[in-house]
Protein backbone atom coordinates (compact mmCIF):
# COMPACT_ATOMS: atom_id res chain seq x y z
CA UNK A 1 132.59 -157.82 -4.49
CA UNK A 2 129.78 -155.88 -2.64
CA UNK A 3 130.49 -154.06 0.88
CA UNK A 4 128.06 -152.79 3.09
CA UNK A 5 128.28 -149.67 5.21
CA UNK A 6 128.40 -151.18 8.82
CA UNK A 7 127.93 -149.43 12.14
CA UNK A 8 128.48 -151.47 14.85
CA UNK A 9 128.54 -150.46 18.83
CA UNK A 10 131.38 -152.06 20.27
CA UNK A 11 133.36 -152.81 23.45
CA UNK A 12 136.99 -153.76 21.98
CA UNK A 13 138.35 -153.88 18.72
CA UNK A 14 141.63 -155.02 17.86
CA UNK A 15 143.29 -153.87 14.59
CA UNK A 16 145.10 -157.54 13.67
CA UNK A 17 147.23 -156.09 11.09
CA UNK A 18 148.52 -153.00 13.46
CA UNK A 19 151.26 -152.13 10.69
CA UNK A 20 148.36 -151.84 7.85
CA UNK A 21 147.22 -148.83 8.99
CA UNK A 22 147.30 -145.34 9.25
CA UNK A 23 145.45 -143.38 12.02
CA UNK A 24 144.41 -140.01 12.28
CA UNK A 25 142.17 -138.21 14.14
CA UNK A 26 139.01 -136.15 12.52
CA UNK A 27 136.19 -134.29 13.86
CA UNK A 28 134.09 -137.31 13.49
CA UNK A 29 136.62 -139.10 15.62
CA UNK A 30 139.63 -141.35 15.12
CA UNK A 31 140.18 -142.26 11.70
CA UNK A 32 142.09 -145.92 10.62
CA UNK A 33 142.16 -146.43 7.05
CA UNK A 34 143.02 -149.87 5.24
CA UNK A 35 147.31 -149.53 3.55
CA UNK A 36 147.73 -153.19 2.42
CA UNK A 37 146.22 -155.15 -0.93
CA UNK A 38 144.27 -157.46 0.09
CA UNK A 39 142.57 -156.71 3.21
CA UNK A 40 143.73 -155.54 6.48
CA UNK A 41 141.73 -157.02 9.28
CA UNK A 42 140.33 -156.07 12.74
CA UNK A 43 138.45 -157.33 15.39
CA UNK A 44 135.30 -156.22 17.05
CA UNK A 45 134.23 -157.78 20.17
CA UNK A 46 130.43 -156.53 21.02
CA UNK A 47 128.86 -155.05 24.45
CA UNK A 48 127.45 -158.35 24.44
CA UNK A 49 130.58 -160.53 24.09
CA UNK A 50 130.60 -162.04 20.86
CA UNK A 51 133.68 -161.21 18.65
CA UNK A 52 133.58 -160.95 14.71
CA UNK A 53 136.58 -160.44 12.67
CA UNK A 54 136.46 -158.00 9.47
CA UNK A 55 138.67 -157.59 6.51
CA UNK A 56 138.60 -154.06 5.40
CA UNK A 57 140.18 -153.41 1.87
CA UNK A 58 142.97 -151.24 1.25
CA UNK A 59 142.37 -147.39 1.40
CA UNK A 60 138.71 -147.92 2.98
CA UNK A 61 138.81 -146.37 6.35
CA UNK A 62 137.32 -146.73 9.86
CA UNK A 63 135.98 -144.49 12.09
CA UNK A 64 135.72 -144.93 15.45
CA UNK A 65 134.05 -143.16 17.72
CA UNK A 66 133.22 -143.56 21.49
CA UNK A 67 131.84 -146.89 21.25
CA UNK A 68 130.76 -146.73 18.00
CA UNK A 69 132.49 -147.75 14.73
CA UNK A 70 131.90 -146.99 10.99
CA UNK A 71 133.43 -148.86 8.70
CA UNK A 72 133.26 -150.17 5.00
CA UNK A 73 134.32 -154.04 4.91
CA UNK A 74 133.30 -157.23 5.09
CA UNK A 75 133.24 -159.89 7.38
CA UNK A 76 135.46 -162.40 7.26
């Protein structure tokens, strides 16, 4: 499989899975990372409305920042 880096302003996001992840807060801001084989998913609504849902693999985390997240995944 091939994952791209995305970076993707948001408005919501909604981690599906809430018990497969960890959280933890870095200087680049608040860090979720991926705990269950195969995927744990989230979703990100946009500014503009639209709402895409993402399957991260486990141990791949996601930053989130402000309105602004980081993450390595795929969509779903």
């Amino acid at each position: 499989m091939v994952y791209s880096y995305q970076v993707i302003k948001f408005q919501t996001v909604s981690f599906v899975q809430g018990t497969h992840w960890s959280q933890s807060i870095g200087d680049k801001g608040i860090l979720y990372k991926a705990t269950k084989d195969p995927f744990s998913k989230l979703i990100v609504q946009s500014s503009s409305g639209s709402k895409k849902l993402f399957r991260v693999p486990k141990d791949r985390t996601v930053v989130v920042d402000k309105d602004i997240i980081h993450f390595l995944g795929e969509l779903a």
